[in-house]
C-alpha atoms as a PDB file:
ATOM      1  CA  UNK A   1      27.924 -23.643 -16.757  1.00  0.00           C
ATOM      2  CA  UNK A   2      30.238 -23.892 -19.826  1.00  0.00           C
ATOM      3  CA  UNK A   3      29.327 -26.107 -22.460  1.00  0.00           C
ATOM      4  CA  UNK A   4      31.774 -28.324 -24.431  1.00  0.00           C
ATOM      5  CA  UNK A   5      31.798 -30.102 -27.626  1.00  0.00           C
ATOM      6  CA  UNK A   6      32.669 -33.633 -28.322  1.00  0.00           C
ATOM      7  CA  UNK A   7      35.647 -33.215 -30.687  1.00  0.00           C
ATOM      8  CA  UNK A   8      34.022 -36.183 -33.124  1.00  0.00           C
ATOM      9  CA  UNK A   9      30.695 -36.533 -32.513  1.00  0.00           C
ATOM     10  CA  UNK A  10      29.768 -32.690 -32.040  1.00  0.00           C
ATOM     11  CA  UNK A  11      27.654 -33.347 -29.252  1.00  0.00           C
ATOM     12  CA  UNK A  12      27.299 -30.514 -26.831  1.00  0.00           C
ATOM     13  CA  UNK A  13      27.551 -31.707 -22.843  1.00  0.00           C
ATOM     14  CA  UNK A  14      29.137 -30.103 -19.739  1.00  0.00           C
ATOM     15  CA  UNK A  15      31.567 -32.766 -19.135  1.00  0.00           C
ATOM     16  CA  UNK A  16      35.220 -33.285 -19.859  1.00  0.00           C
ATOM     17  CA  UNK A  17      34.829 -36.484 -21.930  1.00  0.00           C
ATOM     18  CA  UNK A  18      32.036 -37.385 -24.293  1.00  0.00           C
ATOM     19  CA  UNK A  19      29.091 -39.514 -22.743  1.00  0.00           C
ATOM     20  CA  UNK A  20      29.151 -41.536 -26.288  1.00  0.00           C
ATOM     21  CA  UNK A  21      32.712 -41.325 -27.987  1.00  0.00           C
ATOM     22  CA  UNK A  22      34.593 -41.339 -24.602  1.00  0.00           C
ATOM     23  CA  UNK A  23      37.092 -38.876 -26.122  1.00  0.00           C
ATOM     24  CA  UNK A  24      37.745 -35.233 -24.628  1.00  0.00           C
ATOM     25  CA  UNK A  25      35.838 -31.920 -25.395  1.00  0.00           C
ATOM     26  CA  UNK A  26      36.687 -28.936 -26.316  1.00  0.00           C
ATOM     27  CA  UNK A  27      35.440 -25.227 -25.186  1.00  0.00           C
ATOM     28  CA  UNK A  28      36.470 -23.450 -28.657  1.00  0.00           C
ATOM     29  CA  UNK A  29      33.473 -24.271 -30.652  1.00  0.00           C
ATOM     30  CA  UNK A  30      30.404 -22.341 -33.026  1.00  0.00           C
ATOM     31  CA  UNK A  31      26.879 -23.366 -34.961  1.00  0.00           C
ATOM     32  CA  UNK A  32      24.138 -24.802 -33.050  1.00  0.00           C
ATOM     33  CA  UNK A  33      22.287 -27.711 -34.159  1.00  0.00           C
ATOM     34  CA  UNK A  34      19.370 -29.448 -32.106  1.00  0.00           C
ATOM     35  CA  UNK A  35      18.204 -32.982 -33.782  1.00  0.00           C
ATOM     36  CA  UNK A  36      15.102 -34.400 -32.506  1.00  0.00           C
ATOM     37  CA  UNK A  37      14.660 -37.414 -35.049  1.00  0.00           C
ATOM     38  CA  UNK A  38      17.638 -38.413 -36.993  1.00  0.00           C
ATOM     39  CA  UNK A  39      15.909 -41.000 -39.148  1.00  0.00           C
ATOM     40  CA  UNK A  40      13.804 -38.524 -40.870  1.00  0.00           C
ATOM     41  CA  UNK A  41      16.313 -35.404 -40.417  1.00  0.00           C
ATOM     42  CA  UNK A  42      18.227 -34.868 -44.097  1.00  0.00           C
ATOM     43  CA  UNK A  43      20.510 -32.501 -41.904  1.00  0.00           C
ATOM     44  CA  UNK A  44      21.277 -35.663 -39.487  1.00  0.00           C
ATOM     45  CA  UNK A  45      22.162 -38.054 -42.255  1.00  0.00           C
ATOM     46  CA  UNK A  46      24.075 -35.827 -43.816  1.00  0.00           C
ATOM     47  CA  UNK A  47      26.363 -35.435 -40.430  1.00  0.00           C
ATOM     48  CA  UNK A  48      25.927 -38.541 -40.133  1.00  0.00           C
ATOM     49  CA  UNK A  49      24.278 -37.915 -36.354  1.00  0.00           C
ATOM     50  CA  UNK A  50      22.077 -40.914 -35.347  1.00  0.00           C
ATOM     51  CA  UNK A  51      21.245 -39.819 -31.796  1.00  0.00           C
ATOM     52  CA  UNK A  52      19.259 -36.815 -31.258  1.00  0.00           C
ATOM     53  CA  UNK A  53      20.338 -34.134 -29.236  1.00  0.00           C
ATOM     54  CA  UNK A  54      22.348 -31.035 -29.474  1.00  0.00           C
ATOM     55  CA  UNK A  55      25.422 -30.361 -31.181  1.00  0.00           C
ATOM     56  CA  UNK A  56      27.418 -28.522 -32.667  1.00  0.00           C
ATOM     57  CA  UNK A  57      28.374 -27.490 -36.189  1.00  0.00           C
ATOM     58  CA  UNK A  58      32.213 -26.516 -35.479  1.00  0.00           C
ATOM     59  CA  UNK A  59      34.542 -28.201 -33.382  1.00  0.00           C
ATOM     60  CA  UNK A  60      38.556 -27.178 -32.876  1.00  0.00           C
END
């Protein structure tokens, strides 16, 4: 199983396109961030992440 990256969002999936942005991942990517409540998550707003889930920090 090799996980991806959406190259905008930073969401982490397994697929070859994003589930939200519909744009392709990428493979080459680093950091690991898991939001569970983006509302109240200074780290979300700041990334500007309003779904929670897991993603990614760095994206190429």
């Amino acid at each position: 199983m090799v996980t991806k990256a959406c190259t905008r969002c930073h969401r982490l999936m397994e697929e070859d396109r994003c589930a939200v942005c519909n744009l392709t991942t990428s493979k080459n990517w680093s950091g690991f961030l898991i939001i569970v409540d983006p509302d109240n998550s200074p780290i979300a707003q700041e990334l500007q992440i309003t779904l929670p889930g897991e993603y990614a920090l760095r994206v190429r």
